[in-house]
C-alpha atoms as a PDB file:
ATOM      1  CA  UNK A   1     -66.891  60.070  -7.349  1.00  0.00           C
ATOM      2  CA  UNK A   2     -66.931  57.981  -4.469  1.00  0.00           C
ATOM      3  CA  UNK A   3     -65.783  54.917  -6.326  1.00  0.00           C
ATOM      4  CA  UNK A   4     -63.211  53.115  -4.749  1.00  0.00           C
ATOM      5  CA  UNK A   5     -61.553  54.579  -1.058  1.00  0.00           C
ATOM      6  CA  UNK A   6     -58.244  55.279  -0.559  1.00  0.00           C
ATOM      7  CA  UNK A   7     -55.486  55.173   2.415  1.00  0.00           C
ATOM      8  CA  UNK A   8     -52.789  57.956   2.207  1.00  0.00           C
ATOM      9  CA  UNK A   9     -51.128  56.069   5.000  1.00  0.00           C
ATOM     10  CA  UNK A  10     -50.984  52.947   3.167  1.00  0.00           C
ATOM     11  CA  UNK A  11     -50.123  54.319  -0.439  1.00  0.00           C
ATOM     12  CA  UNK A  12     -53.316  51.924  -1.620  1.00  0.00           C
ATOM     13  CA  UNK A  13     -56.843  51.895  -2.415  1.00  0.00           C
ATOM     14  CA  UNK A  14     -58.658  50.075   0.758  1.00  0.00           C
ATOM     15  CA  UNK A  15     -61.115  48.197  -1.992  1.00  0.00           C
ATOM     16  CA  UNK A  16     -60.130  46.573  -5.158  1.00  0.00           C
ATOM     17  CA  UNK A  17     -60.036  48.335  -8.828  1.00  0.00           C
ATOM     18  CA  UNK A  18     -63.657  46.690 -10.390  1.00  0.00           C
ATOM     19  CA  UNK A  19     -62.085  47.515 -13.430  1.00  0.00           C
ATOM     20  CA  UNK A  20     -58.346  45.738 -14.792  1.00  0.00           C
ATOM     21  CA  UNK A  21     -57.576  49.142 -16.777  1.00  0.00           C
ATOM     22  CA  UNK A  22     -54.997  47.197 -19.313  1.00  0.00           C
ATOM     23  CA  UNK A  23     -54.772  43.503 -18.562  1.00  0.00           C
ATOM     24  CA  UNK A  24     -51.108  43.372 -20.640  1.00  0.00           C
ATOM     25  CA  UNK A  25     -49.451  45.654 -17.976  1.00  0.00           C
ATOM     26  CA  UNK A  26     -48.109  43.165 -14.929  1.00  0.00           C
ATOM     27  CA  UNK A  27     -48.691  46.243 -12.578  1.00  0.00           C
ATOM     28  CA  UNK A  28     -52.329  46.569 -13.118  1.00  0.00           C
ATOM     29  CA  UNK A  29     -53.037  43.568 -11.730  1.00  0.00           C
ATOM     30  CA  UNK A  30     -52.259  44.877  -8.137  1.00  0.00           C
ATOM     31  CA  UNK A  31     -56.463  45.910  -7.985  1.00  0.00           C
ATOM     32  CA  UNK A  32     -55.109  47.623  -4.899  1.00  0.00           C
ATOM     33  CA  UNK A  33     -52.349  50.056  -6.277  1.00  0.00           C
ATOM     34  CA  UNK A  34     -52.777  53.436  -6.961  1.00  0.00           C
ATOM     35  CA  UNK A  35     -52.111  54.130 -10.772  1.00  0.00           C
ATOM     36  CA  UNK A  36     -49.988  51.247 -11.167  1.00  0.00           C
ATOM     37  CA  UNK A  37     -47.563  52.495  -9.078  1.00  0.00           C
ATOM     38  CA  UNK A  38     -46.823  55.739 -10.990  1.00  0.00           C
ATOM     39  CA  UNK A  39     -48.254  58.288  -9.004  1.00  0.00           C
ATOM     40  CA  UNK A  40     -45.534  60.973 -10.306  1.00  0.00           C
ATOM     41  CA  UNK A  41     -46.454  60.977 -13.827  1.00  0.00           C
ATOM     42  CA  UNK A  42     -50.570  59.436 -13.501  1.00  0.00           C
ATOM     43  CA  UNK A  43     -53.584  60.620 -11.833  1.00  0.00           C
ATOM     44  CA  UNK A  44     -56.889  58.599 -11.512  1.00  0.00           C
ATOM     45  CA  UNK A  45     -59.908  61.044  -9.805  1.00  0.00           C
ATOM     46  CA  UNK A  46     -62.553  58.559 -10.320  1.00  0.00           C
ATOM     47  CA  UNK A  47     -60.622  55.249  -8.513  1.00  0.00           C
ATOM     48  CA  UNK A  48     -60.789  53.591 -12.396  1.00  0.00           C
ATOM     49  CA  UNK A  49     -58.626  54.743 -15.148  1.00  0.00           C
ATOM     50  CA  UNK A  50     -54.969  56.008 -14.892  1.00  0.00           C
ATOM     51  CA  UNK A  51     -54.362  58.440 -17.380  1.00  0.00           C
ATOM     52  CA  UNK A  52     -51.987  61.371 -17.975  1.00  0.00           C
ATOM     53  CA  UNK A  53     -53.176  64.788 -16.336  1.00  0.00           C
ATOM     54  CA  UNK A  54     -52.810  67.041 -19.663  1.00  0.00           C
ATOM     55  CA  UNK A  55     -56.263  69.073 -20.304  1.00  0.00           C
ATOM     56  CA  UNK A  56     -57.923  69.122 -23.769  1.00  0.00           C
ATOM     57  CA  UNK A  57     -55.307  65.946 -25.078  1.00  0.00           C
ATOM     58  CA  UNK A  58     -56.924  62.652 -25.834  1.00  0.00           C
ATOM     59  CA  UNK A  59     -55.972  60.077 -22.556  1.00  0.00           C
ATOM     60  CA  UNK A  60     -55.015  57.284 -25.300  1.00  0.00           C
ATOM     61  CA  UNK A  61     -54.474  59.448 -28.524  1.00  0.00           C
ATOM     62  CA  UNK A  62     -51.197  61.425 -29.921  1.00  0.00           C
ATOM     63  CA  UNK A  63     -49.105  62.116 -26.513  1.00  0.00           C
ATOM     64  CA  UNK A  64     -48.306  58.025 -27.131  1.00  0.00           C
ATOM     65  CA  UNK A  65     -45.199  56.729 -28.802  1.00  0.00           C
ATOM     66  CA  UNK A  66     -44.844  53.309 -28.432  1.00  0.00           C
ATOM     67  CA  UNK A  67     -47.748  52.402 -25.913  1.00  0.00           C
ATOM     68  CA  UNK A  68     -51.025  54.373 -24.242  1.00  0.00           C
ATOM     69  CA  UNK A  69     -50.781  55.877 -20.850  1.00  0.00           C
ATOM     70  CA  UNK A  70     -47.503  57.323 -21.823  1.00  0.00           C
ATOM     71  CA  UNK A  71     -45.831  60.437 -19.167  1.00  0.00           C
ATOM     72  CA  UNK A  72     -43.784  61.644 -21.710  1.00  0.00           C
ATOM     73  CA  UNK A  73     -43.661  61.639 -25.845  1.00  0.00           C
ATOM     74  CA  UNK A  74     -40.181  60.848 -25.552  1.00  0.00           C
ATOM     75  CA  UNK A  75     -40.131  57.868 -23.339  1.00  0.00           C
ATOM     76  CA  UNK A  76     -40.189  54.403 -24.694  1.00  0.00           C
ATOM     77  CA  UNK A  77     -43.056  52.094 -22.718  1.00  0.00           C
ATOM     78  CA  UNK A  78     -44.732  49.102 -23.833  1.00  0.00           C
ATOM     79  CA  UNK A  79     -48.380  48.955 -22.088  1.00  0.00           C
ATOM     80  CA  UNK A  80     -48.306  44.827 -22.758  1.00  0.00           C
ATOM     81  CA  UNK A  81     -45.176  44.392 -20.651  1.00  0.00           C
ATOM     82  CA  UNK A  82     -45.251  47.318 -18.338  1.00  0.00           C
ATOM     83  CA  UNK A  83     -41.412  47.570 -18.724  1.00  0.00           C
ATOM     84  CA  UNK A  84     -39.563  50.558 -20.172  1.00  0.00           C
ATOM     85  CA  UNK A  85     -36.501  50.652 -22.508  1.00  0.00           C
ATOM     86  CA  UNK A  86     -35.597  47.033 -23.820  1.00  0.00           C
ATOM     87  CA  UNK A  87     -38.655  45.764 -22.775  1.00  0.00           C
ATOM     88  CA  UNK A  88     -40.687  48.052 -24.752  1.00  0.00           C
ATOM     89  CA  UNK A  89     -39.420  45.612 -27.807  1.00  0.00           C
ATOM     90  CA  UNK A  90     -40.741  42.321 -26.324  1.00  0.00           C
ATOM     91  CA  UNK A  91     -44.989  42.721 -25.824  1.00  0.00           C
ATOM     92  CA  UNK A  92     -48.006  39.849 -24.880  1.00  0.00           C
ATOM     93  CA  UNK A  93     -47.363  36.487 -26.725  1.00  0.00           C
ATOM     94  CA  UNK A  94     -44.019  37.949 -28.276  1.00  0.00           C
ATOM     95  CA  UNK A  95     -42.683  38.379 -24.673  1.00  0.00           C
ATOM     96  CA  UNK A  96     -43.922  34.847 -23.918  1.00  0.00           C
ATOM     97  CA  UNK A  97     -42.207  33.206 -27.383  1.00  0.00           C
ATOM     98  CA  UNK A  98     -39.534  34.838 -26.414  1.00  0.00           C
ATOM     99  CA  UNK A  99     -38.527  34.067 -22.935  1.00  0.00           C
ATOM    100  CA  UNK A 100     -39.736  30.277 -24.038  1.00  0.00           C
ATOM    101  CA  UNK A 101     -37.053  30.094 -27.370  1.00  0.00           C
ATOM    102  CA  UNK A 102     -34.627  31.548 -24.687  1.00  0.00           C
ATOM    103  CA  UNK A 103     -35.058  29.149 -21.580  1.00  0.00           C
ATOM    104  CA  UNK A 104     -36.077  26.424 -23.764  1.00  0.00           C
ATOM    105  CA  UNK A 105     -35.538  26.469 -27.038  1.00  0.00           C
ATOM    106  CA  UNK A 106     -38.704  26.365 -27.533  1.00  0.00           C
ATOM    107  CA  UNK A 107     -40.229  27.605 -31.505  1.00  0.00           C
ATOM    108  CA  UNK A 108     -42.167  30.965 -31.255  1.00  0.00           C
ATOM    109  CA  UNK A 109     -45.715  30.359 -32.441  1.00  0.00           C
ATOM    110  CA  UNK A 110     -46.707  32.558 -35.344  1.00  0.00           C
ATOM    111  CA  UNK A 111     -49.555  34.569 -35.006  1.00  0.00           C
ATOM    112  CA  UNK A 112     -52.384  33.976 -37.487  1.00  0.00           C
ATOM    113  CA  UNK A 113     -52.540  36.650 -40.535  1.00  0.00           C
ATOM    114  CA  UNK A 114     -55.021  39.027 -40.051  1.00  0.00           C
ATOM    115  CA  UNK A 115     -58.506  40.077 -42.439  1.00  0.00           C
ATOM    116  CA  UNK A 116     -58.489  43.517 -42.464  1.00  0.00           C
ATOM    117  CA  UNK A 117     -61.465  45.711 -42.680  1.00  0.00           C
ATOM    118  CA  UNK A 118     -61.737  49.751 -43.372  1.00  0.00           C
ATOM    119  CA  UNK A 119     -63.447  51.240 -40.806  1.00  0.00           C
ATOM    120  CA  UNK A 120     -65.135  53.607 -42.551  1.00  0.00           C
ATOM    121  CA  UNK A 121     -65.228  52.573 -45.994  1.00  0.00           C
ATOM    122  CA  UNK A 122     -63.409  56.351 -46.824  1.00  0.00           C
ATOM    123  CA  UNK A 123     -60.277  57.663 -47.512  1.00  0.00           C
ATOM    124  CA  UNK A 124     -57.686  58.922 -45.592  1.00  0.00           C
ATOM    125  CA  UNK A 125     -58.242  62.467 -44.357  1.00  0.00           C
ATOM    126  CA  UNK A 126     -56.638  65.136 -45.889  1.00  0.00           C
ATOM    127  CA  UNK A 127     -55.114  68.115 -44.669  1.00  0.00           C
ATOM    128  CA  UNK A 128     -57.396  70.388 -43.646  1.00  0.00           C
ATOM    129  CA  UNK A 129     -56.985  73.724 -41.299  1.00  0.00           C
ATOM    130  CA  UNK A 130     -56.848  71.612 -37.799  1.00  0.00           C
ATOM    131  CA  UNK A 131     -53.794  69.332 -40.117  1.00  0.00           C
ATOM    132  CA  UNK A 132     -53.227  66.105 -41.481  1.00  0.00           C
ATOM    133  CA  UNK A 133     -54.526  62.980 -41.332  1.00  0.00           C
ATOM    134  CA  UNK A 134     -52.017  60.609 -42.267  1.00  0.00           C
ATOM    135  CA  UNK A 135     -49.818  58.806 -39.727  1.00  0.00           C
ATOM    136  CA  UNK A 136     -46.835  60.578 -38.373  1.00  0.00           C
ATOM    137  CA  UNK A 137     -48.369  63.707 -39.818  1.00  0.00           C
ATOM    138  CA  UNK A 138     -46.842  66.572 -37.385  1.00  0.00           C
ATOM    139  CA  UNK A 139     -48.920  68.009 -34.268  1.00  0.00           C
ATOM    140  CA  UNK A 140     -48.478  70.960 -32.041  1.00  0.00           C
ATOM    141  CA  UNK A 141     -45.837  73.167 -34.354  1.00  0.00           C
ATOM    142  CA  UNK A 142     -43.990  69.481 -34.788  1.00  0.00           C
ATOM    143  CA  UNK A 143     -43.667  68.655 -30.951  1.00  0.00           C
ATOM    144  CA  UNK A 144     -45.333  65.384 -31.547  1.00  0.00           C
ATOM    145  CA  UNK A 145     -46.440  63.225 -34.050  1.00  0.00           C
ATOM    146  CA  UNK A 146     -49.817  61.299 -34.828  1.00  0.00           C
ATOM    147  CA  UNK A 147     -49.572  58.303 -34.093  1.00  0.00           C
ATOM    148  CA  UNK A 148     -52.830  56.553 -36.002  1.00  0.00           C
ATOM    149  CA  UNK A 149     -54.783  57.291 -39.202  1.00  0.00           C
ATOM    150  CA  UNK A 150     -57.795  59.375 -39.784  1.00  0.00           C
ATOM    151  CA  UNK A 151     -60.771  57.491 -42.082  1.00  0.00           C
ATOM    152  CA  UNK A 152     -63.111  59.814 -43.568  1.00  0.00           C
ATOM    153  CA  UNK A 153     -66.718  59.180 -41.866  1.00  0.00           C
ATOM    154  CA  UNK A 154     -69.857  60.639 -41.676  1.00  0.00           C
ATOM    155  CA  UNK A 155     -71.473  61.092 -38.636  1.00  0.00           C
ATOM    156  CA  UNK A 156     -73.765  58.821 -37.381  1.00  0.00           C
ATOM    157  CA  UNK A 157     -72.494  56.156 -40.349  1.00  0.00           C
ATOM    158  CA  UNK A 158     -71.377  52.728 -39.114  1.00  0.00           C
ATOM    159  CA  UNK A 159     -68.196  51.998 -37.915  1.00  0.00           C
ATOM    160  CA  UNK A 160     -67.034  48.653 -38.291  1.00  0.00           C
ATOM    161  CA  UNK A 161     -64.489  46.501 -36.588  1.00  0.00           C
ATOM    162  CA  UNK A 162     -60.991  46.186 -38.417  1.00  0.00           C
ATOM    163  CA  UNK A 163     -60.171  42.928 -37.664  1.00  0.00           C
ATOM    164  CA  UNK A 164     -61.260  40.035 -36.041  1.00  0.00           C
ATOM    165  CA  UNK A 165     -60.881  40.334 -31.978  1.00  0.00           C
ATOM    166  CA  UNK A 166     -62.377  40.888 -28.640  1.00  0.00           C
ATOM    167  CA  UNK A 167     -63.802  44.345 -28.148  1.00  0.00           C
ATOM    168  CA  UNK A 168     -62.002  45.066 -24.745  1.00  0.00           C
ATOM    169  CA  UNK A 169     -63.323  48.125 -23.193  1.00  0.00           C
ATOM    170  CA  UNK A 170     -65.068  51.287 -24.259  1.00  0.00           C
ATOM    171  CA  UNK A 171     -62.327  54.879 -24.165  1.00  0.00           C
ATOM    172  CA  UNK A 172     -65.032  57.085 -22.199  1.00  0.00           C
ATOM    173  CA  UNK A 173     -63.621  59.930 -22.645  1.00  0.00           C
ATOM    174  CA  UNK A 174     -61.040  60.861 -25.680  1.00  0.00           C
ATOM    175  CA  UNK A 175     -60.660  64.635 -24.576  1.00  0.00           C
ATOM    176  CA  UNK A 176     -60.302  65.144 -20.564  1.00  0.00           C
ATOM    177  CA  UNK A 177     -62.174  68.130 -21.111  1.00  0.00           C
ATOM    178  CA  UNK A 178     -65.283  66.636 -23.414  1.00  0.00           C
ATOM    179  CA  UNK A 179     -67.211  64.081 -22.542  1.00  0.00           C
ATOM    180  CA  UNK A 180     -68.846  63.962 -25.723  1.00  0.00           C
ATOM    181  CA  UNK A 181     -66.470  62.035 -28.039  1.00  0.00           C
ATOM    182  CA  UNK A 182     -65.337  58.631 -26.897  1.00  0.00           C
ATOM    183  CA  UNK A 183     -63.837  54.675 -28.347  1.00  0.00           C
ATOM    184  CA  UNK A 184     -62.965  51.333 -28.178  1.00  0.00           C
ATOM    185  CA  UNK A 185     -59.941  49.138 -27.740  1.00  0.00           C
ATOM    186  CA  UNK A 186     -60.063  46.291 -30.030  1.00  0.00           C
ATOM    187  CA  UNK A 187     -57.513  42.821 -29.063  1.00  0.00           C
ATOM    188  CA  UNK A 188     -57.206  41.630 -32.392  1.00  0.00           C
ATOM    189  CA  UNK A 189     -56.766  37.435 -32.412  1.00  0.00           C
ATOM    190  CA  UNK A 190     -53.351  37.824 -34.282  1.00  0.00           C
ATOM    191  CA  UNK A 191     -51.805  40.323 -31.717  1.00  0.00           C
ATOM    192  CA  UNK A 192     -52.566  43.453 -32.974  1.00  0.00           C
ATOM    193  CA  UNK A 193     -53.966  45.801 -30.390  1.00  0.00           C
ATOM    194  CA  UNK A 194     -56.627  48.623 -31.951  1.00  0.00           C
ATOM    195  CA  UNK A 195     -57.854  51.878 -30.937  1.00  0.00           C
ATOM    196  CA  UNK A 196     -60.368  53.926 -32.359  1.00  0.00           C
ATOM    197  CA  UNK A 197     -61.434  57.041 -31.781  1.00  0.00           C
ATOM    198  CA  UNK A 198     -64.889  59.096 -32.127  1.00  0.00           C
ATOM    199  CA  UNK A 199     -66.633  56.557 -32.259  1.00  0.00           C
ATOM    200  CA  UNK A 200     -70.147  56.266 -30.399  1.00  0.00           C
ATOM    201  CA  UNK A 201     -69.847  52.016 -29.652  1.00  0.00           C
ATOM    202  CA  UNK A 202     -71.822  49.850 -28.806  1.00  0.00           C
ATOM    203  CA  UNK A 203     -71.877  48.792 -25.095  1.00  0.00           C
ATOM    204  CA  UNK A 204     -73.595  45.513 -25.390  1.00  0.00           C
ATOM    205  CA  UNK A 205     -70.363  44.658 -27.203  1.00  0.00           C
ATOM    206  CA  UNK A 206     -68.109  44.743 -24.600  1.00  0.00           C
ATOM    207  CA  UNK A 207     -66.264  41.819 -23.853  1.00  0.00           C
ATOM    208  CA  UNK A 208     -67.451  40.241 -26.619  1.00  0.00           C
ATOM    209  CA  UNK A 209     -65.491  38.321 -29.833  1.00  0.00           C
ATOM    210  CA  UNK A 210     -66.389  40.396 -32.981  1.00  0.00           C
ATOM    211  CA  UNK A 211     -65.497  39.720 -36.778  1.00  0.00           C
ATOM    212  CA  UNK A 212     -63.673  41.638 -38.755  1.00  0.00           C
ATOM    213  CA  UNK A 213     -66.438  44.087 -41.089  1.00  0.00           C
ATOM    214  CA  UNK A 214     -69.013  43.764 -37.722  1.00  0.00           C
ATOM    215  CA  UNK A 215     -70.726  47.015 -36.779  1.00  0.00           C
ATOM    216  CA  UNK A 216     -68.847  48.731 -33.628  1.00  0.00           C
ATOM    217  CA  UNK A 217     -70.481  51.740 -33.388  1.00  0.00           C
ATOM    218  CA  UNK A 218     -71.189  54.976 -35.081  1.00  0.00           C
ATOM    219  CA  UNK A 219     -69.048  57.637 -36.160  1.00  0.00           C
ATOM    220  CA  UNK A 220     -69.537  60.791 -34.428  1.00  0.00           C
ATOM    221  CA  UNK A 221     -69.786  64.460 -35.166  1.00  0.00           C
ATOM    222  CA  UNK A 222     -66.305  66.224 -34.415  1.00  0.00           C
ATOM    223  CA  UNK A 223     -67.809  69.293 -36.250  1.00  0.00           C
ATOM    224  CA  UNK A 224     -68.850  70.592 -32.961  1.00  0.00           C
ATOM    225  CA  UNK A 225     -65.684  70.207 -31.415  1.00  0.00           C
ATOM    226  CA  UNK A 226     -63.860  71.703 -34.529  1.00  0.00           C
ATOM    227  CA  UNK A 227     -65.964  73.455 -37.018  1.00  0.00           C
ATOM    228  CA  UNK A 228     -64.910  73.032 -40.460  1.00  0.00           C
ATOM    229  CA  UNK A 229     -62.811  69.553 -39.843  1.00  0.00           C
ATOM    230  CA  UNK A 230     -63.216  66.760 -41.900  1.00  0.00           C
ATOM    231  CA  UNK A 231     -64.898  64.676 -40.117  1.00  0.00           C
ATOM    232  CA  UNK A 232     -63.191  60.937 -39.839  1.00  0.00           C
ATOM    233  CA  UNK A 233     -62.529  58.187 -37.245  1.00  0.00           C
ATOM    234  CA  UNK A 234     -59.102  58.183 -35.621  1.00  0.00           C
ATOM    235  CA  UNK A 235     -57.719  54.393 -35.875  1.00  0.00           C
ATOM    236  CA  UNK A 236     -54.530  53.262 -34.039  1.00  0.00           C
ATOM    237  CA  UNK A 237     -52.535  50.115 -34.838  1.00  0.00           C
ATOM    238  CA  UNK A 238     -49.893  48.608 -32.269  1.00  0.00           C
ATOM    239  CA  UNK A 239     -48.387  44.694 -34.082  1.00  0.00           C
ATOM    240  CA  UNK A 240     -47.571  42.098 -31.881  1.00  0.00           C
ATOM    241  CA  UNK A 241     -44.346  43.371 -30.893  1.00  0.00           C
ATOM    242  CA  UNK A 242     -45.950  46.661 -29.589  1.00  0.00           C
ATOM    243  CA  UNK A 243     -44.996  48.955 -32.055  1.00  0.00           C
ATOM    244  CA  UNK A 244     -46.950  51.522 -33.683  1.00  0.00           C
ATOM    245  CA  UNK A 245     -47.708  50.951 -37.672  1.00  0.00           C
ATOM    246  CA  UNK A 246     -49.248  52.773 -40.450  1.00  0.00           C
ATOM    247  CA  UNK A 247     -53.136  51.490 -40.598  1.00  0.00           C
ATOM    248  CA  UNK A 248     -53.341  52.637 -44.154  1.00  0.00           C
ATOM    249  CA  UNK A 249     -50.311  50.078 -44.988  1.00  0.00           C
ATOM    250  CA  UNK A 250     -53.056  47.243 -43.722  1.00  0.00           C
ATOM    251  CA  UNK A 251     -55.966  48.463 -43.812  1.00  0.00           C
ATOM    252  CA  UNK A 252     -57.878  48.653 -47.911  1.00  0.00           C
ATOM    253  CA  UNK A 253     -58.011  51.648 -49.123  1.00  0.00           C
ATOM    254  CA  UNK A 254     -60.834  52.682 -51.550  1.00  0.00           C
ATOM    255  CA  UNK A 255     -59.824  53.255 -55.301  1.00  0.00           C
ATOM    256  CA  UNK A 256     -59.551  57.020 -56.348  1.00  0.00           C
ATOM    257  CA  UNK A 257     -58.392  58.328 -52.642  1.00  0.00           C
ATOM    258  CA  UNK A 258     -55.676  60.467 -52.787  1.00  0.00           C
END
């Protein structure tokens, strides 16, 4: 590990985070904090990433409701604003629009209307014997819900970017346990915040603009993981206000998919 150093005395790291984990949440800022200040319901091992401490469950995947980095499926946080509750409704240039119209009756600026890519080119994922692939579709017995669309892939195939947007950061690790199946986040220019999962991507492309239909990454091989699955690439959608949507109510679907 050995990454970053850190004071038990002080309640901070003694060097700062080389990494801003999620540049919409006010808290990460503070490259000194530990787990932006949430050290009851985050851990981070390696001095980088705060994530939730729940073995074998993706760090950004299905345990989210509104937002990543969530403690709890029931609670209501907005990773752009880094507030809980209310906030949770008002995210990024929303937030901003906002509080403007309010202290200045200033017009919100409309974001522009997105071109939207499939990132696969297949068809939603069906229910198979590890379940569903459509969003909301019911995980663990009903407990939670999935909160993003599976796409039909094969692996190795291209994945392509969704929408137009800079390519953030790479998700290292989906499963805390398996290092073998990883992501991207994708800041769309309109608002819309992307994740995708499984997905093998391109390093040289981080931090960089990409176009919608531009080559990510390839899909990978979840048949190793889960013998028999249909394989696909797990996509997430949050809009502009933070909320999660339905990619397959944006994203084209190919004629003669279920």
């Amino acid at each position: 590990m050995h990454a970053r150093y850190f004071s038990a005395h002080l309640g901070r790291f003694l060097s700062t985070d080389p990494v801003v984990a999620s540049p919409g949440v006010p808290q990460a800022w503070n490259r000194y904090a530990y787990v932006q200040n949430n050290p009851v319901n985050w851990v981070d091992p390696r001095g980088m990433w705060p994530f939730f401490p729940l073995a074998d469950i993706p760090l950004w995947d299905e345990i989210t409701v509104t937002g990543e980095l969530i403690p709890l499926p029931t609670r209501s946080y907005n990773p752009l604003t880094g507030v809980q509750g209310l906030g949770s409704f008002l995210s990024g240039r929303s937030f901003l629009n906002t509080l403007g119209f309010a202290l200045f009756g200033a017009t919100p600026t409309p974001a522009p209307t997105p071109t939207w890519v499939n990132p696969t080119g297949g068809c939603v994922r069906a229910c198979d014997s590890f379940g569903c692939g459509g969003f909301g579709a019911s995980r663990d017995g009903g407990s939670r819900r999935h909160m993003g669309t599976d796409f039909l892939a094969t692996a190795g195939q291209d994945v392509l970017a969704p929408t137009s947007g800079t390519l953030t950061r790479a998700v290292n690790r989906v499963y805390a346990s398996d290092p073998r199946y990883t992501g991207f986040v994708l800041s769309g220019t309109s608002g819309f915040t992307m994740k995708g999962f499984y997905v093998a991507t391109d390093p040289s492309l981080i931090g960089t603009h990409v176009t919608a239909g531009d080559v990510l990454g390839t899909a990978q091989d979840l048949g190793l993981k889960y013998p028999g699955i249909s394989n696909h690439v797990h996509l997430q959608i949050m809009d502009p206000t933070g909320a999660f949507i339905d990619p397959a109510t944006v994203v084209p679907i190919p004629a003669g998919c279920p």
